[in-house]
C-alpha atoms as a PDB file:
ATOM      1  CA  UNK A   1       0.000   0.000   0.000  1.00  0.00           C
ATOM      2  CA  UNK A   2       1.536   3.340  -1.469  1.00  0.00           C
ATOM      3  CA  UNK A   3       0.462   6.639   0.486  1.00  0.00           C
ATOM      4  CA  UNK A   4      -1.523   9.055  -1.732  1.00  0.00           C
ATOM      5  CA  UNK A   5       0.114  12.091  -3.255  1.00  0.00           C
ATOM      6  CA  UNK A   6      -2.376  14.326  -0.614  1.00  0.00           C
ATOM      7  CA  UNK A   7      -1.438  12.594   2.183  1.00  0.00           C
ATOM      8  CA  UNK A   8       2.467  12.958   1.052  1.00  0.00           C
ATOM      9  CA  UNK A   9       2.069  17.087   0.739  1.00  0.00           C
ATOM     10  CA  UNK A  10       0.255  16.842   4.155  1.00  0.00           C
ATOM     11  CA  UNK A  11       3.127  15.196   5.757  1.00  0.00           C
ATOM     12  CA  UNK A  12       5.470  17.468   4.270  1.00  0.00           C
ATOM     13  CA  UNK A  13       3.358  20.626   5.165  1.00  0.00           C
ATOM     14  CA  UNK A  14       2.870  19.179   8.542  1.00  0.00           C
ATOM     15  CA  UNK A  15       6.714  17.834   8.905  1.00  0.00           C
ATOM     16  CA  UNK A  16       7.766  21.611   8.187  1.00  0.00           C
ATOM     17  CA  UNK A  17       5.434  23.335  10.884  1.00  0.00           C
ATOM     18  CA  UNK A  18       6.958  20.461  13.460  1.00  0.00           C
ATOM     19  CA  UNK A  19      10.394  21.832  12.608  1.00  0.00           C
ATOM     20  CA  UNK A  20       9.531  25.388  12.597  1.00  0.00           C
ATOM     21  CA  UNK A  21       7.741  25.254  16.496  1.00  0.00           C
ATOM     22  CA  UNK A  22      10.670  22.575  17.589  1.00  0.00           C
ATOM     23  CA  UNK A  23      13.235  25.289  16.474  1.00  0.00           C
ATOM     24  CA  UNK A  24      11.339  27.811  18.266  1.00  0.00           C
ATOM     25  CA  UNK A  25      11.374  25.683  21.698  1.00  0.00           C
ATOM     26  CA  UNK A  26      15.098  24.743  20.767  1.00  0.00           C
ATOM     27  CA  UNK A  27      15.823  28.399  20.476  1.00  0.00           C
ATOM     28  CA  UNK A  28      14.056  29.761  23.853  1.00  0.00           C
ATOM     29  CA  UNK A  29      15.910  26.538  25.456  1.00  0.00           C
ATOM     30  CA  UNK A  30      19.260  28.353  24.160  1.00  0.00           C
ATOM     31  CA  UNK A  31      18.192  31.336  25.680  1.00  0.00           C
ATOM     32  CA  UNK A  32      17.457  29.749  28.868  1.00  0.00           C
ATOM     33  CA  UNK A  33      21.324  29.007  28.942  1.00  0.00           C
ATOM     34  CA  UNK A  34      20.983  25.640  27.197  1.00  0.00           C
ATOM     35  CA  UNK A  35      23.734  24.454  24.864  1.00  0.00           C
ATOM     36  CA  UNK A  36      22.775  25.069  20.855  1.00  0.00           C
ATOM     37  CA  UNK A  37      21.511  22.015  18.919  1.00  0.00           C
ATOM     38  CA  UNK A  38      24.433  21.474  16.930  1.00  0.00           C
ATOM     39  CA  UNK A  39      26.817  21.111  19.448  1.00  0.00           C
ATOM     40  CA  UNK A  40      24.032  18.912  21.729  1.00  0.00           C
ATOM     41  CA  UNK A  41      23.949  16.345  18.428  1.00  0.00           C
ATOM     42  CA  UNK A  42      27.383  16.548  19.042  1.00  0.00           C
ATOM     43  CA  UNK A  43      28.160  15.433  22.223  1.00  0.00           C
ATOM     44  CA  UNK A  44      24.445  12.939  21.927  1.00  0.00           C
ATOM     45  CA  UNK A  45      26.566  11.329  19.108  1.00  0.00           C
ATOM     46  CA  UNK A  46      29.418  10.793  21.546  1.00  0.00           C
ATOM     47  CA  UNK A  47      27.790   9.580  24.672  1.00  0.00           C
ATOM     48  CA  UNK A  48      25.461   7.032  22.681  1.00  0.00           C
ATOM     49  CA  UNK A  49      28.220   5.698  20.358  1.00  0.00           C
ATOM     50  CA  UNK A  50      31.356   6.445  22.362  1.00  0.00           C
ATOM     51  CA  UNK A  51      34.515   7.662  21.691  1.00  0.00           C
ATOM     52  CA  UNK A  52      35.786   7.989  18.336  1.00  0.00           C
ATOM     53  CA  UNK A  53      37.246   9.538  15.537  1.00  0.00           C
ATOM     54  CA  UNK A  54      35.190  13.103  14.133  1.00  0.00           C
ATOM     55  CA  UNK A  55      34.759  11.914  10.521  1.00  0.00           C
ATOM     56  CA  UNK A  56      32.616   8.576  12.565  1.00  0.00           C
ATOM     57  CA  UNK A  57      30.943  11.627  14.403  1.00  0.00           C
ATOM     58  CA  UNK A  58      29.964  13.755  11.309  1.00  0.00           C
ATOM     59  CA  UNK A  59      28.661  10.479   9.814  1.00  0.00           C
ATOM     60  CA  UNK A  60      25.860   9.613  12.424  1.00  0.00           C
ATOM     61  CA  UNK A  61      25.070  13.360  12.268  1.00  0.00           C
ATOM     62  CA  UNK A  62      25.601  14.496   8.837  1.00  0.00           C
ATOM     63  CA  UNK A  63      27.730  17.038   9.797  1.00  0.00           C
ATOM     64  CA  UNK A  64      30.430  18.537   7.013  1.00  0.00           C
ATOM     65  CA  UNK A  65      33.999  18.026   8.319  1.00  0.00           C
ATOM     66  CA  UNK A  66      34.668  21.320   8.638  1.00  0.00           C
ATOM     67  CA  UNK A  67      31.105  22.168  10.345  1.00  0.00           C
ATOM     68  CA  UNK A  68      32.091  19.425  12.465  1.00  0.00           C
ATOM     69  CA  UNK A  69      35.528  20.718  13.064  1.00  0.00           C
ATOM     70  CA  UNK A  70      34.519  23.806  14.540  1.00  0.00           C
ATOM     71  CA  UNK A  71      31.448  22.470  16.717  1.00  0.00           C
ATOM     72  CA  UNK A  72      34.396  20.057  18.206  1.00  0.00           C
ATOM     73  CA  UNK A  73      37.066  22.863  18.757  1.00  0.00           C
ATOM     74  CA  UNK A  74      33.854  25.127  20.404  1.00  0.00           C
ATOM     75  CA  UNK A  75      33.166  21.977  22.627  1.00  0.00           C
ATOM     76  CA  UNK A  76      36.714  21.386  23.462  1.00  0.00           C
ATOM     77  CA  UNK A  77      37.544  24.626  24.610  1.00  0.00           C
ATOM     78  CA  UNK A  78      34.947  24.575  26.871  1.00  0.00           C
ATOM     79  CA  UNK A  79      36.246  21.436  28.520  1.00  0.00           C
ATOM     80  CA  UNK A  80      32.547  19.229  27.436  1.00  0.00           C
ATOM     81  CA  UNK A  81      34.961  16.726  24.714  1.00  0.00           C
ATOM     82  CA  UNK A  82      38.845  16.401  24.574  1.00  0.00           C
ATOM     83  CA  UNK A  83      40.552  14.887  21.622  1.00  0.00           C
ATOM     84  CA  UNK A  84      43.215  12.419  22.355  1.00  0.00           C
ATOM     85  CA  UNK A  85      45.645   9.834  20.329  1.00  0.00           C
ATOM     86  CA  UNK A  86      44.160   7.273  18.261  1.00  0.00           C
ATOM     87  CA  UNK A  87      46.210   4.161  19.587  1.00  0.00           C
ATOM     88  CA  UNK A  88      45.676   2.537  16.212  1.00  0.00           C
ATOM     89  CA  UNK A  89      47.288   5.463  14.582  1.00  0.00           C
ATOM     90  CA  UNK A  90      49.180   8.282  15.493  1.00  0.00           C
ATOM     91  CA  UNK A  91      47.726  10.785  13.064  1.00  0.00           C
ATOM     92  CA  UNK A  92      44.610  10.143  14.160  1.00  0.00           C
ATOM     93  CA  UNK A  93      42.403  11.709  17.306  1.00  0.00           C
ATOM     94  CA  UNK A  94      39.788  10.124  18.690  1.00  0.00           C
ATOM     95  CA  UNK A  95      37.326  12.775  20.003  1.00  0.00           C
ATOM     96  CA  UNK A  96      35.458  12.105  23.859  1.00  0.00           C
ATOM     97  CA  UNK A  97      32.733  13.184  25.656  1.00  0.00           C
ATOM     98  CA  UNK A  98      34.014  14.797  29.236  1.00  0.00           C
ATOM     99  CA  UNK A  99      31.969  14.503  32.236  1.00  0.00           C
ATOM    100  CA  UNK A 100      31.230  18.113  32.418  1.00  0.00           C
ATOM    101  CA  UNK A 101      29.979  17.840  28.614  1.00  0.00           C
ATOM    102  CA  UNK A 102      27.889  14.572  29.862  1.00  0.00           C
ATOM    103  CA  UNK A 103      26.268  17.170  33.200  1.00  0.00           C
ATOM    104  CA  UNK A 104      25.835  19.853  30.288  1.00  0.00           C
ATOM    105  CA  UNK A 105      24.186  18.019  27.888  1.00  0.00           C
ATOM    106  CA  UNK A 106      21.729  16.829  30.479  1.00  0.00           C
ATOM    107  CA  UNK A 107      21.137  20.459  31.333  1.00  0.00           C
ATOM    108  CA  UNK A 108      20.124  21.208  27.814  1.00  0.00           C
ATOM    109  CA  UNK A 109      18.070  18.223  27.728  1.00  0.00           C
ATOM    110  CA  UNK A 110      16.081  19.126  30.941  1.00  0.00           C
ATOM    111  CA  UNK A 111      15.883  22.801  29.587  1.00  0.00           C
ATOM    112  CA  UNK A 112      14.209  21.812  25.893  1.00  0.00           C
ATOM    113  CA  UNK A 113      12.346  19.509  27.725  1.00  0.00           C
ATOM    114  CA  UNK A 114      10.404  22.227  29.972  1.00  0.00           C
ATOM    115  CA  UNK A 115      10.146  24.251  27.661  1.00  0.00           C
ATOM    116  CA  UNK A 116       8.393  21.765  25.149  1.00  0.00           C
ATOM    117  CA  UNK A 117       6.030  20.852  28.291  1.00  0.00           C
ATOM    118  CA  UNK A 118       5.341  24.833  28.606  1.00  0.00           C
ATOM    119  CA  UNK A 119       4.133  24.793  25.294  1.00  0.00           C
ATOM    120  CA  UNK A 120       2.410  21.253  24.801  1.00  0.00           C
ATOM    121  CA  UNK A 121       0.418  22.111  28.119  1.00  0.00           C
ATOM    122  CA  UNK A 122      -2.599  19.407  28.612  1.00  0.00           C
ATOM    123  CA  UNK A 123      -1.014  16.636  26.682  1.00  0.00           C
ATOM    124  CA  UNK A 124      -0.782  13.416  29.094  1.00  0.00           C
ATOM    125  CA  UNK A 125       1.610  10.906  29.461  1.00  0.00           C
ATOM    126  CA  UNK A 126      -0.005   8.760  26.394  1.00  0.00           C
ATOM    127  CA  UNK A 127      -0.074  11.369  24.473  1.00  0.00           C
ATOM    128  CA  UNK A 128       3.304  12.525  24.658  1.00  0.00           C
ATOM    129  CA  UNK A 129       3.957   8.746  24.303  1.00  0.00           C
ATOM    130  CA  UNK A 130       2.026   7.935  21.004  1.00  0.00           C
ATOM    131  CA  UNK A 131       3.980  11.255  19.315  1.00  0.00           C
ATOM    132  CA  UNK A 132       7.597  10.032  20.241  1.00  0.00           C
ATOM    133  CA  UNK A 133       6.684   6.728  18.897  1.00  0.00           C
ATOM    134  CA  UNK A 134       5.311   8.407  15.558  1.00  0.00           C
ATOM    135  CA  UNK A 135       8.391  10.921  15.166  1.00  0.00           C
ATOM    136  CA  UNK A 136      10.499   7.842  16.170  1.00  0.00           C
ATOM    137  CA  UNK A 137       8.695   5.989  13.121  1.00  0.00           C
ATOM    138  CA  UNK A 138       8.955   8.596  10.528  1.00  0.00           C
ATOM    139  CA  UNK A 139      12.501   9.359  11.325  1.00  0.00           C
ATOM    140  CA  UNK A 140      13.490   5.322  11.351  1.00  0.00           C
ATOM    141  CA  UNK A 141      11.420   5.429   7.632  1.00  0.00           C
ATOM    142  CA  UNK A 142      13.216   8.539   6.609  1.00  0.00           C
ATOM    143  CA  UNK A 143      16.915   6.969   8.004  1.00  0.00           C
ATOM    144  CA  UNK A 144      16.273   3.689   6.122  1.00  0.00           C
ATOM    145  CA  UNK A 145      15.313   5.736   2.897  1.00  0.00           C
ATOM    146  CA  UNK A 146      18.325   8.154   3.070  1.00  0.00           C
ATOM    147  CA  UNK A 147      20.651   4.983   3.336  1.00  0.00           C
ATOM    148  CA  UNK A 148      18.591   3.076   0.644  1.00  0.00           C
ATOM    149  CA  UNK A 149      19.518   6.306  -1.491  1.00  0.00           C
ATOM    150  CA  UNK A 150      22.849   6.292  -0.617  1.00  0.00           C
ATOM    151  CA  UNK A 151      23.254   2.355  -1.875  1.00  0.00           C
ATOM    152  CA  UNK A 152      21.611   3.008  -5.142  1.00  0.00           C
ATOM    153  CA  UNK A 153      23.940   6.074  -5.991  1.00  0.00           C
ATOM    154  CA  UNK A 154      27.010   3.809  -5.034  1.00  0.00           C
ATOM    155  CA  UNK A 155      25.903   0.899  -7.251  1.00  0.00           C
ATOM    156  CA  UNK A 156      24.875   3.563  -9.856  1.00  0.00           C
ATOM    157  CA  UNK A 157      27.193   5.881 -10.156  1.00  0.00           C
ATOM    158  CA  UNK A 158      26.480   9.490 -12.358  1.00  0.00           C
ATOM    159  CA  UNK A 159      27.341   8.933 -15.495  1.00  0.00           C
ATOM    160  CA  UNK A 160      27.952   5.158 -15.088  1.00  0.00           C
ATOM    161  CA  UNK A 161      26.184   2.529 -16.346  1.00  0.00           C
END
């Protein structure tokens, strides 16, 4: 079963709003003395996959390496990751998440989380429940399709045949 071309621009439409209010609570969070949401996917990228090298950071997050580069420096210079030798190879740096960047990034998280209950209000616990599961779907859909994408473009290369 295919979804209808309505339902599609619906989703879309409705897909943009989500991001436009979730920026707006990510942005009042910041305010609040939270950390920004690049540097929070950041250090989230480090704590649930561990330590590693940046380029294995900027992959899970789709960060640039030079993006990434300066998110990392900003984070290191406020003691939340420190970048030490690779043992495998000593060219490398493997980038970790300090335990002040751990404390911080809990901060943030409590801070975007008030302030998304200050604006969701009456919701109840099911509620909030049935929309994490639903973003959780989409974005597992939208992961799966991204990769899916990325296969077909490597076994059919531009301009190959």
């Amino acid at each position: 079963m295919f979804v209808q071309d309505q339902t599609a621009i619906e989703l879309v439409s409705e897909t943009a709003r989500f991001i436009r209010n979730a920026r707006a609570v990510s942005f009042e969070a910041t305010k609040a003395g939270a950390l920004n949401v690049p540097l929070s996917l950041v250090l989230e990228a480090l704590l649930n996959h561990g330590s590693c090298r940046a380029a294995q950071v900027g992959e899970q997050i789709g960060f640039t390496p030079s993006v990434l580069s300066r998110h990392i420096a900003e984070l290191e210079e406020h003691g939340l990751v420190e970048r030490v030798a690779d043992p495998d190879d000593a060219r490398a740096r493997i980038v970790t998440i300090t335990e002040h960047g751990r404390k911080r990034l809990h901060e943030s998280q409590q801070l975007r989380a008030r302030r998304l209950i200050d604006r969701i209000g009456v919701w109840d616990e099911v509620q909030a429940a049935e929309a994490v599961q639903a973003l959780g779907l989409l974005s597992d859909r939208l992961e799966r399709g991204a990769a899916d994408a990325r296969s077909d473009d490597d076994a059919h290369p531009a301009g190959g045949s």
